[in-house]
PDB file of N, CA and C in Angstrom:
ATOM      1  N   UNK A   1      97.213 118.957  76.846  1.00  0.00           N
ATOM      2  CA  UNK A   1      96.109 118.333  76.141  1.00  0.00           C
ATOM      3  C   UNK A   1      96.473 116.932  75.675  1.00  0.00           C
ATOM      4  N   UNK A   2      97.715 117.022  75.200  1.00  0.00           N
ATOM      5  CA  UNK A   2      97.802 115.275  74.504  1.00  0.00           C
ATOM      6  C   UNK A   2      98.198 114.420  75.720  1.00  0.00           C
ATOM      7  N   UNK A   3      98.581 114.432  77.286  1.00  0.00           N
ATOM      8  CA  UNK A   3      98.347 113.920  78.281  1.00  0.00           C
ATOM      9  C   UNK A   3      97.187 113.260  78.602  1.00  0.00           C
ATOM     10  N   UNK A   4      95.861 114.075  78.604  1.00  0.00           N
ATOM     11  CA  UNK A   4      94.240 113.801  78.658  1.00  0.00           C
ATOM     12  C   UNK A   4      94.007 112.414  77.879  1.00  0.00           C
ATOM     13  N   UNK A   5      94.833 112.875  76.323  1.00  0.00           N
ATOM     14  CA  UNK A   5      93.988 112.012  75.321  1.00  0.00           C
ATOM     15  C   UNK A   5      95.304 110.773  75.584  1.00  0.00           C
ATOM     16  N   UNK A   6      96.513 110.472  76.075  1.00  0.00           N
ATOM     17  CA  UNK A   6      97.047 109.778  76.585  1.00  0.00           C
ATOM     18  C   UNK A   6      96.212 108.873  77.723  1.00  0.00           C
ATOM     19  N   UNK A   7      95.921 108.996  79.025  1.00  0.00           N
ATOM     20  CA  UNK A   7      95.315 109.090  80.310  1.00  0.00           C
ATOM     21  C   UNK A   7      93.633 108.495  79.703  1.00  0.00           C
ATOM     22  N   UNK A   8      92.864 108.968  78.866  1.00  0.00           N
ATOM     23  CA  UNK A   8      91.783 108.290  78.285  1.00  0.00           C
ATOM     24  C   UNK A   8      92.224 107.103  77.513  1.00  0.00           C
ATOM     25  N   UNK A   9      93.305 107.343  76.420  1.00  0.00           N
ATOM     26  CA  UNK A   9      93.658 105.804  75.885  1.00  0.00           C
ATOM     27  C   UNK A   9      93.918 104.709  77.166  1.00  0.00           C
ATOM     28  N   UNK A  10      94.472 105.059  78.171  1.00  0.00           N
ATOM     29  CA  UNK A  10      94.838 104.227  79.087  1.00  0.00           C
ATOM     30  C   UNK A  10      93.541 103.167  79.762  1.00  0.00           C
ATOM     31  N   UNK A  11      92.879 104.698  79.997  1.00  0.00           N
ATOM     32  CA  UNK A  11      91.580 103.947  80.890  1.00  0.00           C
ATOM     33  C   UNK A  11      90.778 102.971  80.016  1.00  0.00           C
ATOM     34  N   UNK A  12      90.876 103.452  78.394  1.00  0.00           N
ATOM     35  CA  UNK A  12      90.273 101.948  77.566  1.00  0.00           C
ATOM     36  C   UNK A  12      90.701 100.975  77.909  1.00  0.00           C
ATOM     37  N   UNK A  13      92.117 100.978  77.362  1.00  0.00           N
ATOM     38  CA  UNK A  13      93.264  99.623  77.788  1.00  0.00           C
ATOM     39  C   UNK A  13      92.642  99.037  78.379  1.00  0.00           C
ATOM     40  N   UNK A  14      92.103  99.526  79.945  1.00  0.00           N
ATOM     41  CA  UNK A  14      92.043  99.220  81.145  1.00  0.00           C
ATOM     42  C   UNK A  14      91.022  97.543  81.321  1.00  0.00           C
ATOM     43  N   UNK A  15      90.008  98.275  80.481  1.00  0.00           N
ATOM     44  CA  UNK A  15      89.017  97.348  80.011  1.00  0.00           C
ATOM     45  C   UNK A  15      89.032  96.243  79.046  1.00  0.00           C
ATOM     46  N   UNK A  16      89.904  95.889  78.299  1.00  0.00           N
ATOM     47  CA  UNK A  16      90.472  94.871  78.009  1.00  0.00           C
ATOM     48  C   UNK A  16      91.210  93.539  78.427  1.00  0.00           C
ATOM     49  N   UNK A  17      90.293  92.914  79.354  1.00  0.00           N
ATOM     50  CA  UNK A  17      91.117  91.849  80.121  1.00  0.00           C
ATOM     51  C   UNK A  17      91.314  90.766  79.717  1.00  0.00           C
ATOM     52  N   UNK A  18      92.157  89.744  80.103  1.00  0.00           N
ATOM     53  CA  UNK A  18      92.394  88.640  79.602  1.00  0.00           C
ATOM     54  C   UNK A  18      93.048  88.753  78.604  1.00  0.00           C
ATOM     55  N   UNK A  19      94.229  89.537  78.088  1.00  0.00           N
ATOM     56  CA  UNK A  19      94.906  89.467  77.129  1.00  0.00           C
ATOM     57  C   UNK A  19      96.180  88.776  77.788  1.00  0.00           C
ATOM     58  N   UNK A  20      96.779  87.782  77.670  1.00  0.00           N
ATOM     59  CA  UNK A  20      98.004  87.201  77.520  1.00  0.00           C
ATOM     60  C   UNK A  20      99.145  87.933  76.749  1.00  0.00           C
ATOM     61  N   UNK A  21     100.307  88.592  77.326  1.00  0.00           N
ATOM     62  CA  UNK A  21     100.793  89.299  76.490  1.00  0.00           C
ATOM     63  C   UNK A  21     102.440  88.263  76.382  1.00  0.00           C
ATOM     64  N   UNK A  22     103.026  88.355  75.089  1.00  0.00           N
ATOM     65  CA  UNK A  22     104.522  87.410  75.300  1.00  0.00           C
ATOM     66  C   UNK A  22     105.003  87.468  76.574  1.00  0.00           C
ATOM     67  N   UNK A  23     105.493  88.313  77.347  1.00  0.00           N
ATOM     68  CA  UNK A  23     106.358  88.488  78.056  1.00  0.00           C
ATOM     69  C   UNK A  23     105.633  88.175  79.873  1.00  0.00           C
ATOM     70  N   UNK A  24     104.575  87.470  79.493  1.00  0.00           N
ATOM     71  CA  UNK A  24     104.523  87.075  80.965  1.00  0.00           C
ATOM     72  C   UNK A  24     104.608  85.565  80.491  1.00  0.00           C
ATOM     73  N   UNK A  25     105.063  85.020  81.921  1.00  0.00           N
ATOM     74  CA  UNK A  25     105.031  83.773  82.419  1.00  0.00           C
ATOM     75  C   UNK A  25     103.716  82.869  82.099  1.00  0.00           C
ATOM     76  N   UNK A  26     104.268  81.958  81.602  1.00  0.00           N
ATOM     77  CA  UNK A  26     103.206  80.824  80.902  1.00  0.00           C
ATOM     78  C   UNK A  26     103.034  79.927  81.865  1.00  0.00           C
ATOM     79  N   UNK A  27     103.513  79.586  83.123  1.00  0.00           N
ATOM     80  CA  UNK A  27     103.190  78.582  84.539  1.00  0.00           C
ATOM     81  C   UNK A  27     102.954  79.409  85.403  1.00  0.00           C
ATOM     82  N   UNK A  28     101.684  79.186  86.373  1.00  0.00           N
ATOM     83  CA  UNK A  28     101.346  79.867  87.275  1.00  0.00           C
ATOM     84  C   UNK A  28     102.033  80.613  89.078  1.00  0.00           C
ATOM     85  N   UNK A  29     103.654  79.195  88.878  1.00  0.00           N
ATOM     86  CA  UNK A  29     104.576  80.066  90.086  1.00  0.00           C
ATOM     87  C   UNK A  29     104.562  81.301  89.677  1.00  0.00           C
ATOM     88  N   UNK A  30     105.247  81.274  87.938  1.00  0.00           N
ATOM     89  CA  UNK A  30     106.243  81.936  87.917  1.00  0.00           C
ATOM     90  C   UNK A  30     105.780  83.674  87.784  1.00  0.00           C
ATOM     91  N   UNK A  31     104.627  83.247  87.034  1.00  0.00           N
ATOM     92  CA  UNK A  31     103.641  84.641  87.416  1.00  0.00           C
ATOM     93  C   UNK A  31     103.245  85.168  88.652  1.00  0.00           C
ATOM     94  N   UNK A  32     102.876  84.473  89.481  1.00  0.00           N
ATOM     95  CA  UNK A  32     102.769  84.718  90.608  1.00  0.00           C
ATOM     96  C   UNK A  32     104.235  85.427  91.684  1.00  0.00           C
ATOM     97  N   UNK A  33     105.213  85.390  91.312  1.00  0.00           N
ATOM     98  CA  UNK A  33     106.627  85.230  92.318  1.00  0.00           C
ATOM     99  C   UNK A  33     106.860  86.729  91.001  1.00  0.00           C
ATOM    100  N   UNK A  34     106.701  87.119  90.065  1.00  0.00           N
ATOM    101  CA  UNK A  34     106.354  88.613  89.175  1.00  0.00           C
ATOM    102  C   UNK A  34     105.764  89.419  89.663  1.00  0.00           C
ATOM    103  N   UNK A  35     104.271  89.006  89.779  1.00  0.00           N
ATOM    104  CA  UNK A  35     103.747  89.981  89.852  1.00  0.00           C
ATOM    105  C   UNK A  35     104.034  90.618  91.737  1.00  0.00           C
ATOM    106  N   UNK A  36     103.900  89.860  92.373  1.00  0.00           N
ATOM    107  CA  UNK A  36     104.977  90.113  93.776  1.00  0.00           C
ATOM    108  C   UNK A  36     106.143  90.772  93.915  1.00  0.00           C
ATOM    109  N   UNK A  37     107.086  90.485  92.403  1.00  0.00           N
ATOM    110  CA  UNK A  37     108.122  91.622  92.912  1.00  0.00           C
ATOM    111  C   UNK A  37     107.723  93.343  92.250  1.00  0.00           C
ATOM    112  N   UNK A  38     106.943  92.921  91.408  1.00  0.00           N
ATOM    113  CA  UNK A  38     105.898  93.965  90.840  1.00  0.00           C
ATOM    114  C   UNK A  38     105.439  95.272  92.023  1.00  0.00           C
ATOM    115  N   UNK A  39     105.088  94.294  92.782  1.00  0.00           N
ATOM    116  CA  UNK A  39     103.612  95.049  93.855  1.00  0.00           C
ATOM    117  C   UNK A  39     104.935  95.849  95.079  1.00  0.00           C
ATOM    118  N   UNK A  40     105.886  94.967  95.142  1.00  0.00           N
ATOM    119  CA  UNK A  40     106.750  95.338  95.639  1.00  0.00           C
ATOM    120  C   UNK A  40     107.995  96.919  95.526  1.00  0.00           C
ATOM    121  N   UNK A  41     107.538  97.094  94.047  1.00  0.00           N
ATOM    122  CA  UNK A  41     109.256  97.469  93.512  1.00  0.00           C
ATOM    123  C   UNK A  41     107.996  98.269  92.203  1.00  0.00           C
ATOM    124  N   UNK A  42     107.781  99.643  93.099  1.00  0.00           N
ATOM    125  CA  UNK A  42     106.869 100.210  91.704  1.00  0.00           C
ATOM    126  C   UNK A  42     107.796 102.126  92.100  1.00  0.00           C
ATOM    127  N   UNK A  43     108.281 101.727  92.973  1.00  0.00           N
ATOM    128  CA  UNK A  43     109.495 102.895  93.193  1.00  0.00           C
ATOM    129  C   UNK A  43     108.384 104.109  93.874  1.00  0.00           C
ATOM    130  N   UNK A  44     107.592 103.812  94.648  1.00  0.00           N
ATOM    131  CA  UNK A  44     106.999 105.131  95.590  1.00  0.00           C
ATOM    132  C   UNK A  44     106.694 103.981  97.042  1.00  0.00           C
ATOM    133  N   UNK A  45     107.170 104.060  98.001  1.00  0.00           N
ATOM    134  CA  UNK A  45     107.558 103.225  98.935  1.00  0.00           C
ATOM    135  C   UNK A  45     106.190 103.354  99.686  1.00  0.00           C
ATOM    136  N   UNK A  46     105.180 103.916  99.651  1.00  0.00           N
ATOM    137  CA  UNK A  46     103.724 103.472 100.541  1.00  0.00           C
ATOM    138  C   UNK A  46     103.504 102.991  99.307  1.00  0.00           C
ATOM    139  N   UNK A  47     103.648 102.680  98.324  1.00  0.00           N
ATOM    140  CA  UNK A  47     102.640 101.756  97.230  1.00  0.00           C
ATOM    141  C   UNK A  47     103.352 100.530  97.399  1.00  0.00           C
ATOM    142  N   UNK A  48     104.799 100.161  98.009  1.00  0.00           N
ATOM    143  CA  UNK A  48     105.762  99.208  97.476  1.00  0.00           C
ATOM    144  C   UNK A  48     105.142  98.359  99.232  1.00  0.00           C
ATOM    145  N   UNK A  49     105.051  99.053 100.387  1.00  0.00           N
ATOM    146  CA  UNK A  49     104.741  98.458 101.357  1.00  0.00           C
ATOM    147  C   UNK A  49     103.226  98.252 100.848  1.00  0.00           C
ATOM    148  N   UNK A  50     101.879  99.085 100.489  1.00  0.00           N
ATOM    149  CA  UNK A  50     100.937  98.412 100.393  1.00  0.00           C
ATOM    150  C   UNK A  50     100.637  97.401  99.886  1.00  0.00           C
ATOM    151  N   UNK A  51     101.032  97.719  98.787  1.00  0.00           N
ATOM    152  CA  UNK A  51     100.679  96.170  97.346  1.00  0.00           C
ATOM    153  C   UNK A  51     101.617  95.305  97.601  1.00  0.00           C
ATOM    154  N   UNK A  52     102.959  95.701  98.326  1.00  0.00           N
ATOM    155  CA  UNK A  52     103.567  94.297  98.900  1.00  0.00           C
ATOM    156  C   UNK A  52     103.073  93.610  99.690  1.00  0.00           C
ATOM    157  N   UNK A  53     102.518  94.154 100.899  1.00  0.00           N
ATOM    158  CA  UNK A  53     101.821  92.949 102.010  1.00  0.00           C
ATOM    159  C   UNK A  53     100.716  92.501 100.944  1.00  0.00           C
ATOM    160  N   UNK A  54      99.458  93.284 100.254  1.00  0.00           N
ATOM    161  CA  UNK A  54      98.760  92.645 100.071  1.00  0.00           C
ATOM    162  C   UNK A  54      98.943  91.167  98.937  1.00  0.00           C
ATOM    163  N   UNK A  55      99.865  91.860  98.387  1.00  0.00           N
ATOM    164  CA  UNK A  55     100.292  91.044  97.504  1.00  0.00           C
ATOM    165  C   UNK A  55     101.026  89.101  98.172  1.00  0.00           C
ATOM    166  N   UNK A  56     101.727  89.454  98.723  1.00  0.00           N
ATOM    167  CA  UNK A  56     102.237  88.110 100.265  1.00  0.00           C
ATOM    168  C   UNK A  56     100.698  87.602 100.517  1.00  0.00           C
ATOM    169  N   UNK A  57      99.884  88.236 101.114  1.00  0.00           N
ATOM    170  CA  UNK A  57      99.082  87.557 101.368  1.00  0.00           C
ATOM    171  C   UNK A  57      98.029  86.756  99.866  1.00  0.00           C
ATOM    172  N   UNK A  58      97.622  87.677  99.085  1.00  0.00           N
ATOM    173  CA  UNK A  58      96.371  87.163  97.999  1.00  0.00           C
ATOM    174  C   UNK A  58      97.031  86.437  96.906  1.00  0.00           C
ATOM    175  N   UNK A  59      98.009  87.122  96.472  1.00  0.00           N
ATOM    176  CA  UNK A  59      98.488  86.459  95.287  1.00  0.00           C
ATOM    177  C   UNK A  59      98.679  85.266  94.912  1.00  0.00           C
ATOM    178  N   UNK A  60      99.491  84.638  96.307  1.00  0.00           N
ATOM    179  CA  UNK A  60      99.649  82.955  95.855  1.00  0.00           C
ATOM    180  C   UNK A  60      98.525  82.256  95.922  1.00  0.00           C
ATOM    181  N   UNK A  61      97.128  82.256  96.309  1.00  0.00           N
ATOM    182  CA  UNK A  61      96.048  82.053  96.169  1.00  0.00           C
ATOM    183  C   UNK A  61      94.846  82.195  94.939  1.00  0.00           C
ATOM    184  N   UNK A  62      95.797  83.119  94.286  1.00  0.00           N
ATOM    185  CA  UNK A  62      95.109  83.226  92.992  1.00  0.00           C
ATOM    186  C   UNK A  62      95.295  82.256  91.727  1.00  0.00           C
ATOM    187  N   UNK A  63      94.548  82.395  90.625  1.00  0.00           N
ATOM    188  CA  UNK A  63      94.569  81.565  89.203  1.00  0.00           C
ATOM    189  C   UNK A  63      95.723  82.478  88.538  1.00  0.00           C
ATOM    190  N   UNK A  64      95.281  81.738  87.060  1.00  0.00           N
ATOM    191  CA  UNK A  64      96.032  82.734  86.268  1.00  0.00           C
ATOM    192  C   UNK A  64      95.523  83.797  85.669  1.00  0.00           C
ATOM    193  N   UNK A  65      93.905  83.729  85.534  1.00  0.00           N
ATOM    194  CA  UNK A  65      93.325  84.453  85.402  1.00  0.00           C
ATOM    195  C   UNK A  65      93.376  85.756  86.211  1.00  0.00           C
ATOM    196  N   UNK A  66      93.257  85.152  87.108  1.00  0.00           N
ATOM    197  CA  UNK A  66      92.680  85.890  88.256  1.00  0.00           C
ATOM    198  C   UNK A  66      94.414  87.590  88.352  1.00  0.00           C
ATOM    199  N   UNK A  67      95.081  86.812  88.131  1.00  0.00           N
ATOM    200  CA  UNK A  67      96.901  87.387  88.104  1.00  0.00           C
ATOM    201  C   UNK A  67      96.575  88.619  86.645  1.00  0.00           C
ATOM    202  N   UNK A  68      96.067  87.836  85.883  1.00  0.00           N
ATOM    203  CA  UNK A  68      96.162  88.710  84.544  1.00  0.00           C
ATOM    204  C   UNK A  68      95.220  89.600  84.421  1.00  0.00           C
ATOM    205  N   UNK A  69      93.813  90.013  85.218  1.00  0.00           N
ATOM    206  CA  UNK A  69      93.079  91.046  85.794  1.00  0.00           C
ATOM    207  C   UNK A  69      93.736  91.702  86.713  1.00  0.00           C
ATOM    208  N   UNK A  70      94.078  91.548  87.158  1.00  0.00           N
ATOM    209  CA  UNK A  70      94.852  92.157  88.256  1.00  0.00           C
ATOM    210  C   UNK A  70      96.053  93.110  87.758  1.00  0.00           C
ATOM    211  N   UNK A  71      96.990  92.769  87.096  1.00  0.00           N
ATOM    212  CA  UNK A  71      97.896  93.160  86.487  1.00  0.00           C
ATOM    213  C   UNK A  71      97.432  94.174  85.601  1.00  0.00           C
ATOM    214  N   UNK A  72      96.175  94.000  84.978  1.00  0.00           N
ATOM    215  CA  UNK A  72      95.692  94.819  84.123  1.00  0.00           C
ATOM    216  C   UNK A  72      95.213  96.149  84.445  1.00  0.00           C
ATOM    217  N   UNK A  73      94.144  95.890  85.647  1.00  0.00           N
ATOM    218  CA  UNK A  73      93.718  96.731  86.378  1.00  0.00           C
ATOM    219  C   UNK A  73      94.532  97.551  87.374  1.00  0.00           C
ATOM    220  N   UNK A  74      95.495  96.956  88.078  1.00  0.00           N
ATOM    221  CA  UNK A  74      96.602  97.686  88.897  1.00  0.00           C
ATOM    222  C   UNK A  74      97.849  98.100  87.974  1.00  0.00           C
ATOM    223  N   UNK A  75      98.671  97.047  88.017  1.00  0.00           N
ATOM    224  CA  UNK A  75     100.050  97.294  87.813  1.00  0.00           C
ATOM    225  C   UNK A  75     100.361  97.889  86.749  1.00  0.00           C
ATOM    226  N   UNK A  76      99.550  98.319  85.638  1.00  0.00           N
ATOM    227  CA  UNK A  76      99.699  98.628  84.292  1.00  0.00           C
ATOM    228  C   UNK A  76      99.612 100.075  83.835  1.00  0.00           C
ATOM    229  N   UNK A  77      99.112 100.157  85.491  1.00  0.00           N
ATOM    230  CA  UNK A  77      98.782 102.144  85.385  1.00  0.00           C
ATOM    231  C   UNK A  77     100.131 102.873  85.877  1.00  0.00           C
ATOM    232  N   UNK A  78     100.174 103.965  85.532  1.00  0.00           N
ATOM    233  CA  UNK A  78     101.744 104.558  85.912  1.00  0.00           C
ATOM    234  C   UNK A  78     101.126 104.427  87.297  1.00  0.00           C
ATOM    235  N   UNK A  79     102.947 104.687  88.182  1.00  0.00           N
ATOM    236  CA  UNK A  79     102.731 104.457  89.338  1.00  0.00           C
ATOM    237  C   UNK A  79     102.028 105.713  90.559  1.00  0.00           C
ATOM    238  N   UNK A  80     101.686 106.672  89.594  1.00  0.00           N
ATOM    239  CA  UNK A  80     101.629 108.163  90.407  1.00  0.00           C
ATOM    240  C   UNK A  80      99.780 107.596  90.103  1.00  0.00           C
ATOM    241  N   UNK A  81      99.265 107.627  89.253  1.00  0.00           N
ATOM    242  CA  UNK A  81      97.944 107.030  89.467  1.00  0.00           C
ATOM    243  C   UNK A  81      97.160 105.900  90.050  1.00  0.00           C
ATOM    244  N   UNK A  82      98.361 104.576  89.965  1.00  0.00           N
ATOM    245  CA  UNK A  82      97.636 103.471  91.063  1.00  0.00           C
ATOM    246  C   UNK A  82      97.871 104.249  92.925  1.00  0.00           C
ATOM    247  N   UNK A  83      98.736 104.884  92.709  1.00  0.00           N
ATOM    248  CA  UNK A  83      98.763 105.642  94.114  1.00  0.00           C
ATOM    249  C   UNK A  83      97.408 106.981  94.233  1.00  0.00           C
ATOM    250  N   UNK A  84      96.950 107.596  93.614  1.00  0.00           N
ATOM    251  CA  UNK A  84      95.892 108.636  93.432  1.00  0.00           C
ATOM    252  C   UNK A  84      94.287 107.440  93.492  1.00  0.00           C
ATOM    253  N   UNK A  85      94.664 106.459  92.741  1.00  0.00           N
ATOM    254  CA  UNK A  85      93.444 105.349  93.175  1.00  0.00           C
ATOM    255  C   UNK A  85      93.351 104.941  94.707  1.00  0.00           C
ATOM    256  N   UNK A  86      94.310 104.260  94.798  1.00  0.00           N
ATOM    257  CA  UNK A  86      94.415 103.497  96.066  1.00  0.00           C
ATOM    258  C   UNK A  86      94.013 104.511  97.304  1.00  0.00           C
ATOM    259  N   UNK A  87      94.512 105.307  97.206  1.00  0.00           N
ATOM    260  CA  UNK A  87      95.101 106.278  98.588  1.00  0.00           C
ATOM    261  C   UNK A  87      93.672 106.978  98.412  1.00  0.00           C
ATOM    262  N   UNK A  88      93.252 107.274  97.345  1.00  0.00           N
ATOM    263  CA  UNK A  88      91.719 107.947  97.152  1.00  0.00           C
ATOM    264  C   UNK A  88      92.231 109.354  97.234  1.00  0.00           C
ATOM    265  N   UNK A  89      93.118 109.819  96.345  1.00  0.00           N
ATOM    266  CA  UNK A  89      93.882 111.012  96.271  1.00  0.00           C
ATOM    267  C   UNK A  89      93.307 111.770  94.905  1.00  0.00           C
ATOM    268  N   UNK A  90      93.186 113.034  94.941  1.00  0.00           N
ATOM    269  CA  UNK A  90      92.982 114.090  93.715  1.00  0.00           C
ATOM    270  C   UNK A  90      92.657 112.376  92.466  1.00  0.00           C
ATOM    271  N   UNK A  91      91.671 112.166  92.516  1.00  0.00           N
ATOM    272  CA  UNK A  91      91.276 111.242  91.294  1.00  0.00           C
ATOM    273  C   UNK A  91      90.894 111.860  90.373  1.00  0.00           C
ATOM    274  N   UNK A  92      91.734 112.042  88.782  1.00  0.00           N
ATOM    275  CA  UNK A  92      91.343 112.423  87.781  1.00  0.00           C
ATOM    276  C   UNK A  92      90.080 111.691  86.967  1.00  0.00           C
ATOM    277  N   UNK A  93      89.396 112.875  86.489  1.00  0.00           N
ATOM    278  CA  UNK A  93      87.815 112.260  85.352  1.00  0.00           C
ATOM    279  C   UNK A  93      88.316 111.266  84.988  1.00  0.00           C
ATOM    280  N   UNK A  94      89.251 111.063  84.083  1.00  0.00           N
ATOM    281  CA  UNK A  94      89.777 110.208  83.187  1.00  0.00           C
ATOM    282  C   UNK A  94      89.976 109.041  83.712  1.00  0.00           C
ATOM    283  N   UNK A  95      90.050 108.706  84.948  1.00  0.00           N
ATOM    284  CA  UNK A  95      90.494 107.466  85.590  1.00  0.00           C
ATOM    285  C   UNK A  95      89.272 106.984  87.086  1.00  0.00           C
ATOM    286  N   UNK A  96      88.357 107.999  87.336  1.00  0.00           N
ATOM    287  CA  UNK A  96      87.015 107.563  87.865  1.00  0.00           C
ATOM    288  C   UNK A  96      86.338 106.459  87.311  1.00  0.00           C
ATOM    289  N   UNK A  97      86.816 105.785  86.300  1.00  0.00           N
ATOM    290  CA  UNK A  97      85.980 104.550  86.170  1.00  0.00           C
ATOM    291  C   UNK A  97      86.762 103.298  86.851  1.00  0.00           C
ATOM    292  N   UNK A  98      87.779 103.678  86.836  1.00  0.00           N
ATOM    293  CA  UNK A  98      88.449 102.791  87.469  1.00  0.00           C
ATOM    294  C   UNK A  98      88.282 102.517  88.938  1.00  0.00           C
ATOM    295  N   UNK A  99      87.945 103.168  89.591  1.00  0.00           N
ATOM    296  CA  UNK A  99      87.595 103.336  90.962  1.00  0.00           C
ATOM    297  C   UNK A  99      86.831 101.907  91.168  1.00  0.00           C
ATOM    298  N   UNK A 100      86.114 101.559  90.350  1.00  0.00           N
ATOM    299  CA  UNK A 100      84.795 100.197  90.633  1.00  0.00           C
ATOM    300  C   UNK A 100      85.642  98.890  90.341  1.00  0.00           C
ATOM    301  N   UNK A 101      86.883  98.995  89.884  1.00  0.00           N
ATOM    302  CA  UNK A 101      87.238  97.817  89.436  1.00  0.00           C
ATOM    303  C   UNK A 101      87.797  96.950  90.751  1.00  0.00           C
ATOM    304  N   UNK A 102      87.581  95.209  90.355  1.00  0.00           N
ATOM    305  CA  UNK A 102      87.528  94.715  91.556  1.00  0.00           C
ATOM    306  C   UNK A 102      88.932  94.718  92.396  1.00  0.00           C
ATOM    307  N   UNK A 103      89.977  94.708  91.896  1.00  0.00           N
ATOM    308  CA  UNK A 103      91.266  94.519  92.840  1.00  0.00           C
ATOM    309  C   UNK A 103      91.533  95.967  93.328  1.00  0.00           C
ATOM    310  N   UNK A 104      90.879  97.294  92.314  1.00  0.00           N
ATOM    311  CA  UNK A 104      91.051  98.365  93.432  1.00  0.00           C
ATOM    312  C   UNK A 104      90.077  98.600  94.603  1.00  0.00           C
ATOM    313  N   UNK A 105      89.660  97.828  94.598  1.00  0.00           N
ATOM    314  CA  UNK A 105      88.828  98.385  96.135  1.00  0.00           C
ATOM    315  C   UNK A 105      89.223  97.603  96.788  1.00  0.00           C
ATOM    316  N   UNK A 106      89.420  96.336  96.299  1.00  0.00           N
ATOM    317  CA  UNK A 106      89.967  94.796  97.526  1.00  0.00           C
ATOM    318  C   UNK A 106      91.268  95.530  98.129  1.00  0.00           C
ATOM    319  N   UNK A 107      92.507  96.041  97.129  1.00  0.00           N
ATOM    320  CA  UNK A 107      93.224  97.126  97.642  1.00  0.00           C
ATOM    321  C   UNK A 107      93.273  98.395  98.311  1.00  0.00           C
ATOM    322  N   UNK A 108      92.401  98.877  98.016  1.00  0.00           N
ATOM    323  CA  UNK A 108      91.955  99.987  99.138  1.00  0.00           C
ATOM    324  C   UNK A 108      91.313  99.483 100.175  1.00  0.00           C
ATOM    325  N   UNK A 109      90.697  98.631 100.548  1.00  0.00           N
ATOM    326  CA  UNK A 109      89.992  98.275 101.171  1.00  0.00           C
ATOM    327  C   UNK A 109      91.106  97.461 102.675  1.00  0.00           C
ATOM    328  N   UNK A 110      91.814  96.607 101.940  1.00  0.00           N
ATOM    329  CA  UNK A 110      92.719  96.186 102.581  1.00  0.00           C
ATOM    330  C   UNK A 110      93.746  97.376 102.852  1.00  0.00           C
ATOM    331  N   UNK A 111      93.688  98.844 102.205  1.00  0.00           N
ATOM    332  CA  UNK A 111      95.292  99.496 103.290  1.00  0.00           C
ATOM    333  C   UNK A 111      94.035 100.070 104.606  1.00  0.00           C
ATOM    334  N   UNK A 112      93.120 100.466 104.077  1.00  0.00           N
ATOM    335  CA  UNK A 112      92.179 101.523 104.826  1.00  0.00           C
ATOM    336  C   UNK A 112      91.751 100.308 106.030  1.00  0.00           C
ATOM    337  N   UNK A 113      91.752  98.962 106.151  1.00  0.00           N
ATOM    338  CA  UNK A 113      91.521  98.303 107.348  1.00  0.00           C
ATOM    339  C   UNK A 113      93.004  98.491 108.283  1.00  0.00           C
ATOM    340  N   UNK A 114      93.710  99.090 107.765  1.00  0.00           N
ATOM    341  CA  UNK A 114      94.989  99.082 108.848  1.00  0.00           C
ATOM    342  C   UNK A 114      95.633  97.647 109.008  1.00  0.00           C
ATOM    343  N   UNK A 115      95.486  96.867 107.827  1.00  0.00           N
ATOM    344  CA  UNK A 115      96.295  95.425 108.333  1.00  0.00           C
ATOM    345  C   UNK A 115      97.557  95.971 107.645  1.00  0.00           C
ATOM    346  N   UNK A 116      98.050  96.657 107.378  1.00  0.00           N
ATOM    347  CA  UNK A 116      99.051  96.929 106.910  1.00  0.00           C
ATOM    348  C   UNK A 116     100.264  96.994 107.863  1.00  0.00           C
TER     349      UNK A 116
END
């Protein structure tokens, strides 16, 4: 039970964007060349090859904005749930809202075209 009410605090979080937190990068390389080893290095190796290519390709193209939605919406979720999103696996209630958000579908969207 206190998992659930864990897993619901999360999905609020979720919705809170644009928070600047200390510990990211205040110039836009350096965030960018993060959140890449991020997408890379989340320790379940089809999430580390997906969000790595996609990541090579979109990321350096992005703002800072654009990095700090992203981060929010992906990277911030444990890694057994951005994999249950992405992959479109056993999706818990608690995290079905997340499904609409924009970098998870650009991510699903991009493994399910096979450019991977």
């Amino acid at each position: 039970m206190a998992s659930k009410n864990f897993i619901s605090k999360r999905v609020a979080e979720q919705f809170t964007k644009n928070i600047i937190l200390p510990n990211r990068p205040k110039d836009l390389y350096s965030y960018q060349k993060m959140l890449m080893h991020r997408c890379t290095n989340l320790g379940m190796k089809e999430l580390d090859i997906i969000l790595g290519r996609w990541s090579q390709e979109f990321v350096p193209k992005m703002n800072y904005e654009e990095l700090n939605q992203m981060e929010s919406e992906i990277l911030d979720l444990d890694t057994i749930d951005i994999y249950n999103l992405l992959l479109q696996v056993k999706v818990a209630e608690e995290l079905k809202p997340l499904e609409q958000l924009k970098y998870v579908q650009e991510i699903r969207n991009y493994a399910l075209k096979g450019l991977i």
